[in-house]
C-alpha atoms as a PDB file:
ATOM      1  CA  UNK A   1       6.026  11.205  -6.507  1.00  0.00           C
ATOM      2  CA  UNK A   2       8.817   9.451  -4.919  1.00  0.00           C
ATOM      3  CA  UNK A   3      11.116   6.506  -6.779  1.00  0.00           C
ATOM      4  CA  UNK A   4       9.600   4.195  -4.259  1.00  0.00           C
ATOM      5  CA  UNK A   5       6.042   5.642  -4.763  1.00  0.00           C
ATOM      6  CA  UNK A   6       6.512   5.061  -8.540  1.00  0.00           C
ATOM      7  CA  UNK A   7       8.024   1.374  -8.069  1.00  0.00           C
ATOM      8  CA  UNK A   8       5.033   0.238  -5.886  1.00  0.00           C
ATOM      9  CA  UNK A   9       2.221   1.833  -8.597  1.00  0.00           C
ATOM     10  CA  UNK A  10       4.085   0.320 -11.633  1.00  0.00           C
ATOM     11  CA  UNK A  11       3.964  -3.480  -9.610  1.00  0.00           C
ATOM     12  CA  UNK A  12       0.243  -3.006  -9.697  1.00  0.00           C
ATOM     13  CA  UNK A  13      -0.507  -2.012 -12.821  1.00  0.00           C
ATOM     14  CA  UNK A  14      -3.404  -3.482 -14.884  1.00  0.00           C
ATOM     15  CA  UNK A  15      -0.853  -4.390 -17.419  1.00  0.00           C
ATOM     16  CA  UNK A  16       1.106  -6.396 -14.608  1.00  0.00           C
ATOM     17  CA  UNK A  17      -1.421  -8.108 -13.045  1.00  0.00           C
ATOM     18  CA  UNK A  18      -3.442  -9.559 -16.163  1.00  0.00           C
ATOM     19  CA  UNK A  19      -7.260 -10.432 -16.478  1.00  0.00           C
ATOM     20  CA  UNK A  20      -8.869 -11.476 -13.862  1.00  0.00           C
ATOM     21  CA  UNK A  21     -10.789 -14.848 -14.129  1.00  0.00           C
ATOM     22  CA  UNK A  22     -14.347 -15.049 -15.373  1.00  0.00           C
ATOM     23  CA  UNK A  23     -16.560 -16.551 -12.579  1.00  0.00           C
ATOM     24  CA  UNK A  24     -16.602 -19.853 -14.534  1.00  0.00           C
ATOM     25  CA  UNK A  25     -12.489 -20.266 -14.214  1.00  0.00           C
ATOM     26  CA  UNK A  26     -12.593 -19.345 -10.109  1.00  0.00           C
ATOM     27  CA  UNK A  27     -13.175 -22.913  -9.535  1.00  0.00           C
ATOM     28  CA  UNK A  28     -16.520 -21.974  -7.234  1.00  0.00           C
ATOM     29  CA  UNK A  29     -13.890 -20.221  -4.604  1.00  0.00           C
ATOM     30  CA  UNK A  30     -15.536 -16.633  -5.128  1.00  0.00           C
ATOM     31  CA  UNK A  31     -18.018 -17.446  -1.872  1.00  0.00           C
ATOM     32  CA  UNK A  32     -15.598 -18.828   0.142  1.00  0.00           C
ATOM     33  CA  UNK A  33     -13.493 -16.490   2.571  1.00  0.00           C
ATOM     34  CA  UNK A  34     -10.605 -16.155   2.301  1.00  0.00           C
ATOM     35  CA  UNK A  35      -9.903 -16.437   5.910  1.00  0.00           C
ATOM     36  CA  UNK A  36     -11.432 -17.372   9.166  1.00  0.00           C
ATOM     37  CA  UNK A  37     -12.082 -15.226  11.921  1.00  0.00           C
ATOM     38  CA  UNK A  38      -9.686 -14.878  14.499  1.00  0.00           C
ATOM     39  CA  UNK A  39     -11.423 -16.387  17.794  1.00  0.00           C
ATOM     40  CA  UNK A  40     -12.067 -13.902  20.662  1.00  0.00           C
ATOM     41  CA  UNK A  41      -9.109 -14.403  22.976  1.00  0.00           C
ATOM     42  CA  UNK A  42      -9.979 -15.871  26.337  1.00  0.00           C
ATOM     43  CA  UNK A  43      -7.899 -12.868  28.130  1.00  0.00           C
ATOM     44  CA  UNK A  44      -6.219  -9.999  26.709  1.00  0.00           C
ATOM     45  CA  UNK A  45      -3.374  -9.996  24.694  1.00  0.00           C
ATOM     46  CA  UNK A  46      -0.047  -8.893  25.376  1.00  0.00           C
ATOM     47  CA  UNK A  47       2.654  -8.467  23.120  1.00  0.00           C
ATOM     48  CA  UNK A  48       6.044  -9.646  23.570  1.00  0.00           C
ATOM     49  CA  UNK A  49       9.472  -8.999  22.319  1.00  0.00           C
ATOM     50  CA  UNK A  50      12.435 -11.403  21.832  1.00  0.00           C
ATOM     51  CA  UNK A  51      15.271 -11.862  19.623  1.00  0.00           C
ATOM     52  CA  UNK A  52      15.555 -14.975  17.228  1.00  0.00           C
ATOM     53  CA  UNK A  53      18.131 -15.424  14.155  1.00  0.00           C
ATOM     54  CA  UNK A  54      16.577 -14.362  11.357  1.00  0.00           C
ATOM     55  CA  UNK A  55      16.394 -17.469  10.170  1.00  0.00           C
ATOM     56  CA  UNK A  56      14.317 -18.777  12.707  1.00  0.00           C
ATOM     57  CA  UNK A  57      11.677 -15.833  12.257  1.00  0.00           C
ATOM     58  CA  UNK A  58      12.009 -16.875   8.402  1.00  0.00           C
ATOM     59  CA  UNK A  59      10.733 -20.178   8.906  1.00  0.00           C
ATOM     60  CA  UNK A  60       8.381 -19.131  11.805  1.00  0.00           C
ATOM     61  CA  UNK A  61       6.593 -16.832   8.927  1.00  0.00           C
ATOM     62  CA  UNK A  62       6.930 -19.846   6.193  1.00  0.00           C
ATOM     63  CA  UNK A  63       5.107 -21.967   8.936  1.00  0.00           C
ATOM     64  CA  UNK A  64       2.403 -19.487   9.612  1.00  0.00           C
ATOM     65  CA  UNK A  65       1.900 -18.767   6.044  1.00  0.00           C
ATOM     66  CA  UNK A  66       1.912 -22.211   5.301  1.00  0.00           C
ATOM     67  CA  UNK A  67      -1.320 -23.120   7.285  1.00  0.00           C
ATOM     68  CA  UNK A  68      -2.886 -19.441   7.641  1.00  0.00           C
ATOM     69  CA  UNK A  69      -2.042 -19.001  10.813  1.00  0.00           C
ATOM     70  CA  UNK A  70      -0.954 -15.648  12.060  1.00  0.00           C
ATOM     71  CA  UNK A  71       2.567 -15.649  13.998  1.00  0.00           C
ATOM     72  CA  UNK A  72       1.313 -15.519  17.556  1.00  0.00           C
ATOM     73  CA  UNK A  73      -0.612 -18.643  16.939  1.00  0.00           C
ATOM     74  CA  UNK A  74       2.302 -20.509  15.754  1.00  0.00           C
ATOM     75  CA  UNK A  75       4.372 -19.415  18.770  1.00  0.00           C
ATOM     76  CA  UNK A  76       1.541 -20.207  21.119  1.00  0.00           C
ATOM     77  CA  UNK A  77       0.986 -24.065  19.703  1.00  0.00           C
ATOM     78  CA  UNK A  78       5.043 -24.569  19.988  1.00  0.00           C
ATOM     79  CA  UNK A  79       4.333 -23.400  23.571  1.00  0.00           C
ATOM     80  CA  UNK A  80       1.255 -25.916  24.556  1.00  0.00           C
ATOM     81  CA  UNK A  81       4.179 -28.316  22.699  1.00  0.00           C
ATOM     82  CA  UNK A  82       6.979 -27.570  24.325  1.00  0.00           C
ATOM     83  CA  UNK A  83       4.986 -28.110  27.847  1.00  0.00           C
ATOM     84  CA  UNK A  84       3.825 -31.011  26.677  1.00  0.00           C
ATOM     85  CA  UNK A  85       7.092 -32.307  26.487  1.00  0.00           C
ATOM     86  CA  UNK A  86       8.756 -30.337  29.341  1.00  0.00           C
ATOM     87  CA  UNK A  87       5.805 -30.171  31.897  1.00  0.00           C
ATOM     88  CA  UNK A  88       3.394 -27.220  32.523  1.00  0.00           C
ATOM     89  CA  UNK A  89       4.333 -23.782  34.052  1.00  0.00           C
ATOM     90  CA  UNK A  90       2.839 -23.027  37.228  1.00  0.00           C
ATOM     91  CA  UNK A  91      -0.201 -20.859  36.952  1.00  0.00           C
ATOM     92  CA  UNK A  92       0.829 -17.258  38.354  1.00  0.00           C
END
């Protein structure tokens, strides 16, 4: 087993993780998801690459973290935003 291998098993073992909450303590969260379901995209996805500082893809995964959002959603909302401000794109 690799150094890595080992580092990654010792994080998650029982004795670091504790004791898991009886059902009393989860605060009635245990039927709740833990996410929503991604919508079905209205056409098909594409993916895109850029460059940003690092910095800016720090916050833009503190942001999407923040309010569960995944990172394309994020970037999408500061486009409808930016148009908003700017004007629309012509359809193509």
């Amino acid at each position: 087993m690799s150094d890595a291998a080992k580092f990654v098993k010792n994080m998650f073992a029982p004795s670091k993780l504790g004791k898991a909450p009886n059902p009393e303590e989860a605060l009635r969260n245990l039927h709740v998801p833990a996410t929503q379901a991604p919508a079905e995209p209205s056409e098909p996805m594409v993916q895109v690459n850029v460059r940003v500082p690092a910095s800016k893809k720090k916050r833009l995964r503190l942001l999407a973290a923040r309010d569960g959002k995944g990172l394309a959603d994020v970037i999408l909302e500061g486009l409808e935003l930016y148009e908003e401000r700017h004007g629309r794109a012509p359809n193509v």
